[in-house]
N, C-alpha and C. Protein backbone atom coordinates (compact mmCIF):
# COMPACT_ATOMS: atom_id res chain seq x y z
N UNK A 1 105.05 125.46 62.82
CA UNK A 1 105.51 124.43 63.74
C UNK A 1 105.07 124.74 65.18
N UNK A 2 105.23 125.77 65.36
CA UNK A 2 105.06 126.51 66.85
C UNK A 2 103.29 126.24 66.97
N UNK A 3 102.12 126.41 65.85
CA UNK A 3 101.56 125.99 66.17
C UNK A 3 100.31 125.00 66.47
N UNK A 4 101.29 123.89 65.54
CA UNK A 4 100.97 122.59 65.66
C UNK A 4 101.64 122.14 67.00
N UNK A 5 102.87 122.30 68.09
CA UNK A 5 102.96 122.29 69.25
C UNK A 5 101.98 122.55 70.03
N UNK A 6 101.75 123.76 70.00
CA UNK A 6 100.61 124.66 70.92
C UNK A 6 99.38 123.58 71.02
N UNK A 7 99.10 123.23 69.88
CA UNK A 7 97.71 122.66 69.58
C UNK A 7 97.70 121.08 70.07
N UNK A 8 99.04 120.41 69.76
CA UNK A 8 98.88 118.83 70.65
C UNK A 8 99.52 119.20 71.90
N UNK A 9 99.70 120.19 72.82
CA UNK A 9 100.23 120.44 74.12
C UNK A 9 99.11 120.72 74.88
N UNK A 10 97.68 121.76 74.05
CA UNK A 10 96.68 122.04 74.62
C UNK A 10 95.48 120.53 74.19
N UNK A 11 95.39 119.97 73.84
CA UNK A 11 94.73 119.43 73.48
C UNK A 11 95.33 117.80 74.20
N UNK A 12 96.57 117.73 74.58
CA UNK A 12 97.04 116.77 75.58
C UNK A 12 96.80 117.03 77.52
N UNK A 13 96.73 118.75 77.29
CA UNK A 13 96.44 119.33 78.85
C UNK A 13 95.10 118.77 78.83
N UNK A 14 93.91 118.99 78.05
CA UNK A 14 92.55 118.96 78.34
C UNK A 14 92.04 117.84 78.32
N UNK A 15 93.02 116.56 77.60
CA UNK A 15 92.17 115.32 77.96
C UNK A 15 93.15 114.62 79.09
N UNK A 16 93.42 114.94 80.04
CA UNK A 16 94.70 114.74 80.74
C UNK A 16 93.64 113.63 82.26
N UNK A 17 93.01 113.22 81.60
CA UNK A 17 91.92 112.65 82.87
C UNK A 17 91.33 113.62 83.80
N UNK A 18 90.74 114.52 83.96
CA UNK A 18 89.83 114.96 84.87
C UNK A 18 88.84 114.44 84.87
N UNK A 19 88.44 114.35 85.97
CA UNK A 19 86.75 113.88 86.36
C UNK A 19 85.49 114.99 86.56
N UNK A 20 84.70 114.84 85.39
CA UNK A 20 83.48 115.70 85.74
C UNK A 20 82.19 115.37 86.44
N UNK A 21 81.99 116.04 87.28
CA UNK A 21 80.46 115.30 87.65
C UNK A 21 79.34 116.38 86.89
N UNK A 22 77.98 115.50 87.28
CA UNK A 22 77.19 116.31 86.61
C UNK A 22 75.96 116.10 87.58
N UNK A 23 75.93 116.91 88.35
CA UNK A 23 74.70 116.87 89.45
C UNK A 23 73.57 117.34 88.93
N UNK A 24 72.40 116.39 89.40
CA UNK A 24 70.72 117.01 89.05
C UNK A 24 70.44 116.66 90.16
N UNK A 25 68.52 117.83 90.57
CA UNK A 25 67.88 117.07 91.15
C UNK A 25 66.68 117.17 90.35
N UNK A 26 65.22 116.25 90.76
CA UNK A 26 64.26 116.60 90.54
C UNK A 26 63.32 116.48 91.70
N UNK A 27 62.87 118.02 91.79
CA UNK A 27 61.54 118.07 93.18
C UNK A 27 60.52 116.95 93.22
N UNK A 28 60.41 116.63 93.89
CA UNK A 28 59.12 115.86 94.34
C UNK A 28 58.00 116.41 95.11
N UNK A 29 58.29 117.90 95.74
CA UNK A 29 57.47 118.48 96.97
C UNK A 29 57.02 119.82 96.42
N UNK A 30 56.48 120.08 97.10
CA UNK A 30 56.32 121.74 96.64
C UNK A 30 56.64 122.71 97.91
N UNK A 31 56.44 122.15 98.39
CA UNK A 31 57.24 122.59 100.28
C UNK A 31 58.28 123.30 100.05
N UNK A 32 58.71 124.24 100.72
CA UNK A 32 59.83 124.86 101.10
C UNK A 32 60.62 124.55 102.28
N UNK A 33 61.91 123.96 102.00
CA UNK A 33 62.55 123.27 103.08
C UNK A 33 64.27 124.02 103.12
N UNK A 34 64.27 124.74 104.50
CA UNK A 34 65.33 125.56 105.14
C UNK A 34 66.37 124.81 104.19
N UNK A 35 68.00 125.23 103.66
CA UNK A 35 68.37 124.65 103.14
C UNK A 35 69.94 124.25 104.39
N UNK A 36 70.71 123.05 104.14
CA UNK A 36 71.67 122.68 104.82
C UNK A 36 72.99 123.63 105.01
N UNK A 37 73.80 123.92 105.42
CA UNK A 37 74.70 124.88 105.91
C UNK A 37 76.03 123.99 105.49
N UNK A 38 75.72 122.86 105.81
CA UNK A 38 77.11 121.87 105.29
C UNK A 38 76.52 120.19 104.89
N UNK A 39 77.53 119.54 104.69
CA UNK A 39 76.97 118.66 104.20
C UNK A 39 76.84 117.26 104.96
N UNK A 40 77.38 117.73 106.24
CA UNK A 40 77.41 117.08 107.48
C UNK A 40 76.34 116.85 108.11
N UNK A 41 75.51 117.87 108.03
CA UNK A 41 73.83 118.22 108.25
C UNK A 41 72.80 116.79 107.58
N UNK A 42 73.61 116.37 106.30
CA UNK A 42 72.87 115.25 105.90
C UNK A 42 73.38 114.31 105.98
N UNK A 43 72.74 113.05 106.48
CA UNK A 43 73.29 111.89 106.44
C UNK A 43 73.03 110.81 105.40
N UNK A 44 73.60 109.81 105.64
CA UNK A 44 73.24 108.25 104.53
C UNK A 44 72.91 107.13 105.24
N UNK A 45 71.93 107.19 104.84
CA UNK A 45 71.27 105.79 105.55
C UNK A 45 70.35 105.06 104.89
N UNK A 46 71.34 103.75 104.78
CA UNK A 46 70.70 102.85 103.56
C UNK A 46 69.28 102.25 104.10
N UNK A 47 68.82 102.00 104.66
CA UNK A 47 67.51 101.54 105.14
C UNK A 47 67.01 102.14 106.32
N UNK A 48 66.01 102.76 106.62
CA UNK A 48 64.93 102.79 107.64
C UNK A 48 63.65 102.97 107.93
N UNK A 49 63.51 102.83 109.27
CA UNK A 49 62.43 102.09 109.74
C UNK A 49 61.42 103.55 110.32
N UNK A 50 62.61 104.35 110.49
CA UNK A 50 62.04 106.00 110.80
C UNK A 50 61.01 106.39 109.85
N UNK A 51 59.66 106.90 109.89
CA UNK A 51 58.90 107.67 108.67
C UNK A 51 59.29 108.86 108.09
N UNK A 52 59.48 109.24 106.99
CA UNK A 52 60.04 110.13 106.21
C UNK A 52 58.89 110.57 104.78
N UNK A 53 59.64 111.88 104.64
CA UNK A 53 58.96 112.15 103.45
C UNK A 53 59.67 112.07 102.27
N UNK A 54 60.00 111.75 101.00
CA UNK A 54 60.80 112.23 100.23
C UNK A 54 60.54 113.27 99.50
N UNK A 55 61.70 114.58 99.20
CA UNK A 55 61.63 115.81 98.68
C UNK A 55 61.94 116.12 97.12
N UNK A 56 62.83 114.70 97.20
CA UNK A 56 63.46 115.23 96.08
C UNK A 56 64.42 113.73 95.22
N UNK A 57 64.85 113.23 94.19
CA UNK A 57 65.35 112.79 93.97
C UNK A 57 66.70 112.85 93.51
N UNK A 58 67.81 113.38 93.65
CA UNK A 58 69.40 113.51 93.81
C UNK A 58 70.25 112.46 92.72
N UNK A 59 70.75 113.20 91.84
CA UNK A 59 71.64 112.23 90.54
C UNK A 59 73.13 112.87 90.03
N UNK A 60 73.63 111.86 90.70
CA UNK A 60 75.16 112.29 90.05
C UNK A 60 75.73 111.46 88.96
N UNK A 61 76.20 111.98 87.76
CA UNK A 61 77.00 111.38 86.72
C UNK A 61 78.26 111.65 86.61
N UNK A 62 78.98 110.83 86.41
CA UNK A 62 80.33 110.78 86.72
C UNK A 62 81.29 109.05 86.04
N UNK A 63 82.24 109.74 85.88
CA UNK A 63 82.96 108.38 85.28
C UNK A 63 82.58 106.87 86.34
N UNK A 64 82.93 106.17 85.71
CA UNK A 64 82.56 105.21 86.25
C UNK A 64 83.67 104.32 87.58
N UNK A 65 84.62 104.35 87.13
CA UNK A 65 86.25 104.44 88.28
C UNK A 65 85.63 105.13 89.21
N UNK A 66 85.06 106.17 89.75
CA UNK A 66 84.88 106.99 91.10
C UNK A 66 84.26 105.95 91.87
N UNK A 67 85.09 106.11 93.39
CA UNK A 67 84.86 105.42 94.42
C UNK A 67 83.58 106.02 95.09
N UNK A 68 82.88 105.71 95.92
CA UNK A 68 81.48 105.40 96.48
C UNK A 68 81.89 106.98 97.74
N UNK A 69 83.09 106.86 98.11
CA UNK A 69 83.57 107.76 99.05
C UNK A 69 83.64 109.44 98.18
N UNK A 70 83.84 109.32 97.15
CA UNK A 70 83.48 110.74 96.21
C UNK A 70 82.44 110.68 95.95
N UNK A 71 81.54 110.13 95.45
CA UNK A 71 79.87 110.20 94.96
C UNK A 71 79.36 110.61 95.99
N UNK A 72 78.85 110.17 97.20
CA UNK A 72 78.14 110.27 98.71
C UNK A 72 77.93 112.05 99.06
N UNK A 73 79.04 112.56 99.27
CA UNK A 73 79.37 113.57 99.31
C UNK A 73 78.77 114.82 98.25
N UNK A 74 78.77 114.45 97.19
CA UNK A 74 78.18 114.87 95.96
C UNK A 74 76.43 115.22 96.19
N UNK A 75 76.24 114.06 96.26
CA UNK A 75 74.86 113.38 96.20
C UNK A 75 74.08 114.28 97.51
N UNK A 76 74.85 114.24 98.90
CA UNK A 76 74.76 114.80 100.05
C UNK A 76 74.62 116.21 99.93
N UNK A 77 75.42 116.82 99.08
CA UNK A 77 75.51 118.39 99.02
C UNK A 77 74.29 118.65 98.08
N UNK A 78 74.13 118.22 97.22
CA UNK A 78 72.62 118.29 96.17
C UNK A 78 71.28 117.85 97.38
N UNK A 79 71.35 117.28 98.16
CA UNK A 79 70.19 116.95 98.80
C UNK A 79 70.13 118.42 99.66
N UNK A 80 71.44 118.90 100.34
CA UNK A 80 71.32 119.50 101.42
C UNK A 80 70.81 120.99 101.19
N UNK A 81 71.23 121.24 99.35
CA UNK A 81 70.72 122.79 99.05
C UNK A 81 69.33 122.40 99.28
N UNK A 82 68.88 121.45 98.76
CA UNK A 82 67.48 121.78 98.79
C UNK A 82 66.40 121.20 100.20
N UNK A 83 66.89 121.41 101.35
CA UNK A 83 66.78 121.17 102.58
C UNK A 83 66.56 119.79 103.04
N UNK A 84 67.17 118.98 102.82
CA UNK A 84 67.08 117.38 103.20
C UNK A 84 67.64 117.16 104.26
N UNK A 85 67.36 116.47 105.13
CA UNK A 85 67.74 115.63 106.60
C UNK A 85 68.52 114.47 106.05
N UNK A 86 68.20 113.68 104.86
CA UNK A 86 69.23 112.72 104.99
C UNK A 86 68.85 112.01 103.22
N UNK A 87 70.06 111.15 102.73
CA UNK A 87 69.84 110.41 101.76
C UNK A 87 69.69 108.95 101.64
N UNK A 88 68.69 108.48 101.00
CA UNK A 88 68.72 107.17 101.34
C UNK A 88 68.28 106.34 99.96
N UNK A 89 68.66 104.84 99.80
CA UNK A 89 68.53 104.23 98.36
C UNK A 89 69.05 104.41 97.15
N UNK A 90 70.46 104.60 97.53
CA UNK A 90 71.68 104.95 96.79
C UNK A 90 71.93 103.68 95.45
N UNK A 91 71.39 104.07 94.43
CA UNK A 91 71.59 103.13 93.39
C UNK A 91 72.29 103.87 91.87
N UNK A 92 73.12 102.22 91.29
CA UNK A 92 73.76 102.84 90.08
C UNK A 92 73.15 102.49 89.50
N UNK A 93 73.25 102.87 87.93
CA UNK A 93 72.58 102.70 86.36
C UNK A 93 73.46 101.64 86.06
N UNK A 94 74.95 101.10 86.46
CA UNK A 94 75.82 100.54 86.30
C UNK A 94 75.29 98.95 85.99
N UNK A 95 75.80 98.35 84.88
CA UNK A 95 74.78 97.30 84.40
C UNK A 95 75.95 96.28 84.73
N UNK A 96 75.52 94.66 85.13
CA UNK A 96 75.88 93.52 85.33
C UNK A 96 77.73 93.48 84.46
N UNK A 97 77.17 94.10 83.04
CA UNK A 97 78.21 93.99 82.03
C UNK A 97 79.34 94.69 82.43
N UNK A 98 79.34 95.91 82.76
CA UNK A 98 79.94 97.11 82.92
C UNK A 98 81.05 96.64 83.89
N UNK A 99 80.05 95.75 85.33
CA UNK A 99 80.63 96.05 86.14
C UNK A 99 82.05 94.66 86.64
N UNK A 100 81.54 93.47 85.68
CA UNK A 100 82.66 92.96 85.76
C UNK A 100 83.71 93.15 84.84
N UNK A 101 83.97 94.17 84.22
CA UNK A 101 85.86 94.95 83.44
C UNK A 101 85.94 95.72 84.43
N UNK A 102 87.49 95.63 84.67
CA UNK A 102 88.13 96.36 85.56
C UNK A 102 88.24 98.31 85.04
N UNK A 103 88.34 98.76 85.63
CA UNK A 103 88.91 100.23 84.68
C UNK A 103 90.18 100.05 84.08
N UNK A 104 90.35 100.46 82.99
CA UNK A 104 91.35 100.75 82.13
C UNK A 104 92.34 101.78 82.44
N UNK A 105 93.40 101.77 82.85
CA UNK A 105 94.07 103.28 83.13
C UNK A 105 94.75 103.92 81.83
N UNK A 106 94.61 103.33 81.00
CA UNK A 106 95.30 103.68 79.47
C UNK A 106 94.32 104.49 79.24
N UNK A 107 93.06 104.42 79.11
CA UNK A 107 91.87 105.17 78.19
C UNK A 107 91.34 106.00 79.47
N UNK A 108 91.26 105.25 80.80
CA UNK A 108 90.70 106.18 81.82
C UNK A 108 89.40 106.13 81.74
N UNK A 109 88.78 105.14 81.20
CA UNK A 109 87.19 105.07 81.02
C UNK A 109 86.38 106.29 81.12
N UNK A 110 86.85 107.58 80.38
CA UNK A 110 86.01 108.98 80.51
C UNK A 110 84.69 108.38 79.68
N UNK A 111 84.62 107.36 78.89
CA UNK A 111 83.67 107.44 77.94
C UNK A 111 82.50 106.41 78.68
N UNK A 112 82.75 105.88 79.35
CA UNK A 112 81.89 105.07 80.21
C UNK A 112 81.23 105.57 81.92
N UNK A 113 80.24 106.29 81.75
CA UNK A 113 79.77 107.14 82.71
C UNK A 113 78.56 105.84 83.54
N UNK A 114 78.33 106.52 85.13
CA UNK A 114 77.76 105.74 85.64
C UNK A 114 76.83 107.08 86.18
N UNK A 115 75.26 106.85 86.56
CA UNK A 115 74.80 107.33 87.41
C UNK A 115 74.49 107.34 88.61
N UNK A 116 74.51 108.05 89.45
CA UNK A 116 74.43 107.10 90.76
C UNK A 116 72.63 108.39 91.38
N UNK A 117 71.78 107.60 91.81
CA UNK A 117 70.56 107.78 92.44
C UNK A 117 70.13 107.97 93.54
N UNK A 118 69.73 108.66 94.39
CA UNK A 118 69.35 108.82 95.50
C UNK A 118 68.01 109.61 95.88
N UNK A 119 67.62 108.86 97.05
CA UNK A 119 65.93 110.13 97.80
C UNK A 119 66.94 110.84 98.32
N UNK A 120 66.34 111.78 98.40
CA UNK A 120 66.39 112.84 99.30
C UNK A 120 65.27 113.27 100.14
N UNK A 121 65.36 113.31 101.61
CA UNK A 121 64.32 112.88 102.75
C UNK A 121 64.11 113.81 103.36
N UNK A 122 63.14 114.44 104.31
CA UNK A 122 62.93 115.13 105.83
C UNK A 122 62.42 113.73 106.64
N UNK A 123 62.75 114.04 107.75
CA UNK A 123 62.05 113.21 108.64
C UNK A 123 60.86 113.63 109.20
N UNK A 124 59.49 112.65 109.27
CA UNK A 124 58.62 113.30 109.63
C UNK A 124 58.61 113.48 111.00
């Protein structure tokens, strides 16, 4: 008895909603670029007119419920190890379908993941 408890108590702790992310990048450069100190160092900026290089491309996976204000940050710190000035062209995988259901708080939509995309830049 004791441990069939144990086993739906641990197995109720571990699906208890946490959110995982799952950060990638992939190089684009072969350059070696100083890396960021914080993540303040990089910024977001959805369009400009400034010339830039891109270094790198920046991908976070993560449930799909996460607000735009947790991803950024994410996305920002992956650009900044690998020495970026700033992120820009922030796009989801999130499809037309997806995005008109609300989240579910019963199921917690763990099973419905979104990616979210970004450059990662120097300025020239």
């Amino acid at each position: 008895m004791k441990r069939i408890l144990f086993t739906i108590l641990s197995l109720s702790i571990l699906s208890s909603g946490c959110t995982v992310y799952q950060i990638n990048s992939k190089d684009m450069s072969q350059q070696y670029y100083t890396p960021k100190t914080s993540i303040d160092d990089v910024t977001y900026v959805q369009t400009t007119d400034k010339p830039y290089t891109q270094i790198a491309e920046v991908t976070v996976t993560t449930e799909r419920r996460q607000p735009m204000e947790d991803i950024l940050p994410k996305l920002k710190q992956e650009a900044g190890m690998l020495g970026a000035d700033a992120i820009i062209d922030v796009e989801s995988d999130a499809t037309d379908l997806w995005k008109k259901y609300a989240p579910q708080k019963l199921l917690g939509n763990a099973y419905i993941r979104s990616t979210y995309t970004a450059k990662a830049i120097v300025w020239n």
